[in-house]
N, C-alpha and C. Protein backbone atom coordinates (compact mmCIF):
# COMPACT_ATOMS: atom_id res chain seq x y z
N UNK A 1 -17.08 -4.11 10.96
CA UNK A 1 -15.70 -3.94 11.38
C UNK A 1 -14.97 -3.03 10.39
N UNK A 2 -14.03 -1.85 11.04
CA UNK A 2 -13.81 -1.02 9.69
C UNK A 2 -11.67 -1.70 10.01
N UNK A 3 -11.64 -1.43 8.69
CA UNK A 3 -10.10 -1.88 8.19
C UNK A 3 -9.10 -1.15 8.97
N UNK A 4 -8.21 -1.79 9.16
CA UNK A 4 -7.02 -0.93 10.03
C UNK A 4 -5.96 -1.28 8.99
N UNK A 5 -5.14 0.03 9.06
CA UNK A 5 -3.50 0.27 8.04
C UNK A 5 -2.25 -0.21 8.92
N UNK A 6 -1.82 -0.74 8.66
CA UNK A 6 -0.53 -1.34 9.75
C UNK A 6 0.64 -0.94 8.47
N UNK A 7 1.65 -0.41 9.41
CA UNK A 7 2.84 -0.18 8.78
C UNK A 7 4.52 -0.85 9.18
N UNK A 8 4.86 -0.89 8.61
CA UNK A 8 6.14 -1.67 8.92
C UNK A 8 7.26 -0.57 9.07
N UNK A 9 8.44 -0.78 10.14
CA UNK A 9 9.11 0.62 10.75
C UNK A 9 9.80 1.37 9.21
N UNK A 10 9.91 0.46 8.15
CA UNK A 10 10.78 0.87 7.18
C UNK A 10 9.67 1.82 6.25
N UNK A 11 8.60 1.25 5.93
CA UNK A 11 7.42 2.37 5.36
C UNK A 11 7.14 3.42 6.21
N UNK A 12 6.79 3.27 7.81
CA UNK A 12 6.61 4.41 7.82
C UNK A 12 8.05 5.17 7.86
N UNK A 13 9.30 4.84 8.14
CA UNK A 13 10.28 5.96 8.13
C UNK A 13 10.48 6.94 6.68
N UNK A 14 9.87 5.95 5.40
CA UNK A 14 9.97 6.66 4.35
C UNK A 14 9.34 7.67 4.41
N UNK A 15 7.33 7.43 4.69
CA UNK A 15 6.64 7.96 4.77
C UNK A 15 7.09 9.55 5.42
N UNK A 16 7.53 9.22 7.03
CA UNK A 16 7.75 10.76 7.28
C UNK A 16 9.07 11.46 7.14
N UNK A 17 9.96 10.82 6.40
CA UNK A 17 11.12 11.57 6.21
C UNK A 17 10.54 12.24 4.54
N UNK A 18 9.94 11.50 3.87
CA UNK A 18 10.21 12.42 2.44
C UNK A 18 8.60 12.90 2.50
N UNK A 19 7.84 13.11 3.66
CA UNK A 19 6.70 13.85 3.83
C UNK A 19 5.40 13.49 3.18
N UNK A 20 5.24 12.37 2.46
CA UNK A 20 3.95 11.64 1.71
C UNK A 20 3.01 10.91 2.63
N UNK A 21 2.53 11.38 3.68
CA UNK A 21 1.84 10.99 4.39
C UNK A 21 0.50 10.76 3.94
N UNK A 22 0.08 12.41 3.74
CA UNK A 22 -1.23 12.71 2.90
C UNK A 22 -1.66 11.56 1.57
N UNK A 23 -0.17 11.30 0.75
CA UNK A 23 -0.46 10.84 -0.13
C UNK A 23 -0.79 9.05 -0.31
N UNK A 24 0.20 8.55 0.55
CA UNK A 24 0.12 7.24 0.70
C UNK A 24 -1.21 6.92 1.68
N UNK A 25 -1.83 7.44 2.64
CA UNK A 25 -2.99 7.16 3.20
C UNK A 25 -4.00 7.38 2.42
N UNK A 26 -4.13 8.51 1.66
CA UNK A 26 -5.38 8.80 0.75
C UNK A 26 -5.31 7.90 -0.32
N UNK A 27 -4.11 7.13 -0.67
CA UNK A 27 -4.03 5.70 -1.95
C UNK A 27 -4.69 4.75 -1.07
N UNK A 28 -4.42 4.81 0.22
CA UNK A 28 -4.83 3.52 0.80
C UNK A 28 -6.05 3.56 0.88
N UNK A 29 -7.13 4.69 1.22
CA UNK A 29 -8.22 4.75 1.94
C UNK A 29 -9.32 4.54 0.17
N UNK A 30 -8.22 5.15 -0.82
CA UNK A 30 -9.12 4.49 -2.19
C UNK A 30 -9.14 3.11 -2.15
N UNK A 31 -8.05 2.52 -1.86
CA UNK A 31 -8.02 0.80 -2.24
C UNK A 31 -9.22 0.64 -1.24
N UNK A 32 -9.24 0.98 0.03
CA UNK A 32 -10.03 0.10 0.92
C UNK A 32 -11.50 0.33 0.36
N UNK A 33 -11.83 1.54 -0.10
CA UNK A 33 -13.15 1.59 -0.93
C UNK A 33 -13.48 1.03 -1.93
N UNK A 34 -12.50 0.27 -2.50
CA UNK A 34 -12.74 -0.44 -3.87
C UNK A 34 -12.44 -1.87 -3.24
N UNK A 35 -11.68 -2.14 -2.24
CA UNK A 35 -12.53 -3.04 -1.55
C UNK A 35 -13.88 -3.68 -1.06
N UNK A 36 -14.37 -2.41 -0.32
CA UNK A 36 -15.72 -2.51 0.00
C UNK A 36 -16.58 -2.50 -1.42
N UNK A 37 -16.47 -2.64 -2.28
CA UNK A 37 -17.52 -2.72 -3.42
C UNK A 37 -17.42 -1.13 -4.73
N UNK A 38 -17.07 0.00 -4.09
CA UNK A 38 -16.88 1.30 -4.73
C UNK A 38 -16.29 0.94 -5.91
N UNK A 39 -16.66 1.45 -7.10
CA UNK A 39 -15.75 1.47 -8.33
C UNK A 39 -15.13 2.62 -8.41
N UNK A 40 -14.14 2.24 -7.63
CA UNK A 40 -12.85 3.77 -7.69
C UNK A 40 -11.81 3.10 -8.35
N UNK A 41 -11.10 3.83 -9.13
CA UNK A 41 -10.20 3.28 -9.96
C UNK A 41 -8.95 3.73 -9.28
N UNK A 42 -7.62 2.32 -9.18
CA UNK A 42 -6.99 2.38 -7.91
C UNK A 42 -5.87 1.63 -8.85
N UNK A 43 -4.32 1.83 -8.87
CA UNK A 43 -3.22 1.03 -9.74
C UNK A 43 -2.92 0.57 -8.92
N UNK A 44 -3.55 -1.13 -9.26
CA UNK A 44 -2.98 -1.85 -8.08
C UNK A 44 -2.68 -3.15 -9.34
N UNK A 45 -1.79 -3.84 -8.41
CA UNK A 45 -1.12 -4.97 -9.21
C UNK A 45 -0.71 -6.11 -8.25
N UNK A 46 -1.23 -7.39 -8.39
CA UNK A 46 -0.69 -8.35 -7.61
C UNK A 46 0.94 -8.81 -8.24
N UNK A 47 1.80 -8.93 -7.38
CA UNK A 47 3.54 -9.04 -7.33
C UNK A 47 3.21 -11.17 -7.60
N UNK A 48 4.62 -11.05 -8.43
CA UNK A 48 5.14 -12.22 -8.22
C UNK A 48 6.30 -12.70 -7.94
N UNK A 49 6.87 -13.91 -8.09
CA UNK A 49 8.12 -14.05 -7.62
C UNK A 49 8.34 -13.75 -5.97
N UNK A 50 9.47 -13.05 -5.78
CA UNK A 50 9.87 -12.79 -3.91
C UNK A 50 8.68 -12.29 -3.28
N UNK A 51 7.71 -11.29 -4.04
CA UNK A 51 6.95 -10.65 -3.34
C UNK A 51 5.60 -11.10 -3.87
N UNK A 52 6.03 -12.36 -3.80
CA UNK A 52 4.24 -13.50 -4.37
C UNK A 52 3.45 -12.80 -3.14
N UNK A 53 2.46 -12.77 -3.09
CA UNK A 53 0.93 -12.65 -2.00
C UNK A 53 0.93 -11.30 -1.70
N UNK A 54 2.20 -10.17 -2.04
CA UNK A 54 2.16 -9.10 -1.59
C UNK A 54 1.38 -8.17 -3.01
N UNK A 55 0.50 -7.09 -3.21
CA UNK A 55 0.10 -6.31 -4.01
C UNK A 55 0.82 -5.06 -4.09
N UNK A 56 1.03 -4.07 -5.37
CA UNK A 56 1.69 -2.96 -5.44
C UNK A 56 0.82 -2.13 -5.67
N UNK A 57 0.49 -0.67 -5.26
CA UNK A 57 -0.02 0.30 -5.41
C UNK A 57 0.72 1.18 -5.82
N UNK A 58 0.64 2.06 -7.09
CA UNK A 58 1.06 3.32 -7.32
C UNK A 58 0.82 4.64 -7.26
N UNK A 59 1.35 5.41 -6.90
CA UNK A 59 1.20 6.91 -6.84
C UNK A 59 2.18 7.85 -6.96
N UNK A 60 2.19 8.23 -8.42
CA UNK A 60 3.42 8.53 -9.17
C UNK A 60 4.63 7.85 -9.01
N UNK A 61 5.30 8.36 -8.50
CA UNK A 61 7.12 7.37 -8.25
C UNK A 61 6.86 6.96 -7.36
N UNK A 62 6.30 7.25 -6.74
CA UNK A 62 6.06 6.42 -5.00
C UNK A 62 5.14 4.57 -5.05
N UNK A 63 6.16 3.65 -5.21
CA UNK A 63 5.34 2.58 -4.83
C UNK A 63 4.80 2.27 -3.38
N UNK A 64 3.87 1.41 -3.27
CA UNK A 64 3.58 1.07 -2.24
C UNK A 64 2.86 -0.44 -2.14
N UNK A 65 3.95 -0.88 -1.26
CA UNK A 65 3.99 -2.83 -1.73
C UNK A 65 3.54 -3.17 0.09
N UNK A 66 2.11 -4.15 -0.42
CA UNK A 66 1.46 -4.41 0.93
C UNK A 66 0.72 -5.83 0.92
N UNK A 67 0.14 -6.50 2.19
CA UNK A 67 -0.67 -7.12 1.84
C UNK A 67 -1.79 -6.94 1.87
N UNK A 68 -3.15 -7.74 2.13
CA UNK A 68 -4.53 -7.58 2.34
C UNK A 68 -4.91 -8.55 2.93
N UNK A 69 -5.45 -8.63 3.94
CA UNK A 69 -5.88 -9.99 5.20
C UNK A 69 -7.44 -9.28 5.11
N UNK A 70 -8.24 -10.07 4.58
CA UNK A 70 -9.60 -9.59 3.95
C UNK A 70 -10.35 -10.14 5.54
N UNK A 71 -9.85 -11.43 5.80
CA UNK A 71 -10.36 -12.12 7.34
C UNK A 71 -10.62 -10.84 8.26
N UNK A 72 -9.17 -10.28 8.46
CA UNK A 72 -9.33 -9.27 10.02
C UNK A 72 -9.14 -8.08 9.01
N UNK A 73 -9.66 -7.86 8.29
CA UNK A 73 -9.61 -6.49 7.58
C UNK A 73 -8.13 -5.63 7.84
N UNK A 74 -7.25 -6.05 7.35
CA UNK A 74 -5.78 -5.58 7.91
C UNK A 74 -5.52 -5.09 6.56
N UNK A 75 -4.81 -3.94 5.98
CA UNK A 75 -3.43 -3.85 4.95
C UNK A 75 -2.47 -3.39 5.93
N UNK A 76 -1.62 -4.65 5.68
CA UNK A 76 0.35 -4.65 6.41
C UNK A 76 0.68 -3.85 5.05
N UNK A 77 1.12 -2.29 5.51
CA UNK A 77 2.39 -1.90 3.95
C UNK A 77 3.51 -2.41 4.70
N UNK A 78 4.41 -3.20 3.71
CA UNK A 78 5.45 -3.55 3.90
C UNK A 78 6.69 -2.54 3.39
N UNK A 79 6.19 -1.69 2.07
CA UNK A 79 7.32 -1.35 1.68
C UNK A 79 6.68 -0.17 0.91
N UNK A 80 7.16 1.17 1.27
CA UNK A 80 6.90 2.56 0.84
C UNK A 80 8.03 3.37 0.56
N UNK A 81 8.64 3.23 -1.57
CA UNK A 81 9.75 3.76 -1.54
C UNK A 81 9.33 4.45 -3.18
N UNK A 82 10.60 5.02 -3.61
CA UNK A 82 10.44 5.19 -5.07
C UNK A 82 10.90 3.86 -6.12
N UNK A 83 9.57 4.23 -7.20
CA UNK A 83 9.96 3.03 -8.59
C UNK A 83 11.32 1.82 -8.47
N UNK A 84 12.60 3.14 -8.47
CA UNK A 84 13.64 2.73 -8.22
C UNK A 84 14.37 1.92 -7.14
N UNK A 85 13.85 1.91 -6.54
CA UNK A 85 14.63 1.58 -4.67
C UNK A 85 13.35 0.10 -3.96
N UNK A 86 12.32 0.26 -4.29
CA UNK A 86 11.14 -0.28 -3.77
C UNK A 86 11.21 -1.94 -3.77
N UNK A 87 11.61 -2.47 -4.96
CA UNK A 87 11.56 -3.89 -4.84
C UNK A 87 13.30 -4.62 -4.16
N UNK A 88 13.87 -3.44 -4.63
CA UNK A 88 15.50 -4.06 -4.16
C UNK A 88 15.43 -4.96 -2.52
């Protein structure tokens, strides 16, 4: 079964208004390989507090705060913004 990216209307509106399409899918498609077993080196960080169970990915200023449903092979991004703006 291969992994599907699900986005939430507020990530993707970031996504195609400030044009990081390329960039936030190619972060994702590393995590999912270092999922599958690959030692690709990937800045990821499990969140605590409000955003307990959710993980953060970085790529430069651009966070990207999601989950991982390992069951149905899902990452939900919940939230695709800059450093600044992302957890508010």
């Amino acid at each position: 079964m291969k992994w599907r990216i699900d986005f939430s209307i507020n990530a993707y509106k970031f996504i195609e208004k400030q044009n990081v399409k390329d960039k936030v899918i190619g972060e994702l498609r590393k995590l999912i390989l270092k999922l599958k077993g690959d030692s690709i080196n990937v800045n990821l960080k499990k969140l605590e507090g409000e955003w307990k169970g959710y993980y953060r990915l970085r790529k430069g200023k651009i966070r990207i705060i999601f989950e991982i449903n390992t069951g149905k092979k899902v990452l939900y991004v919940e939230r695709v913004d800059f450093r600044g703006n992302v957890y508010k």
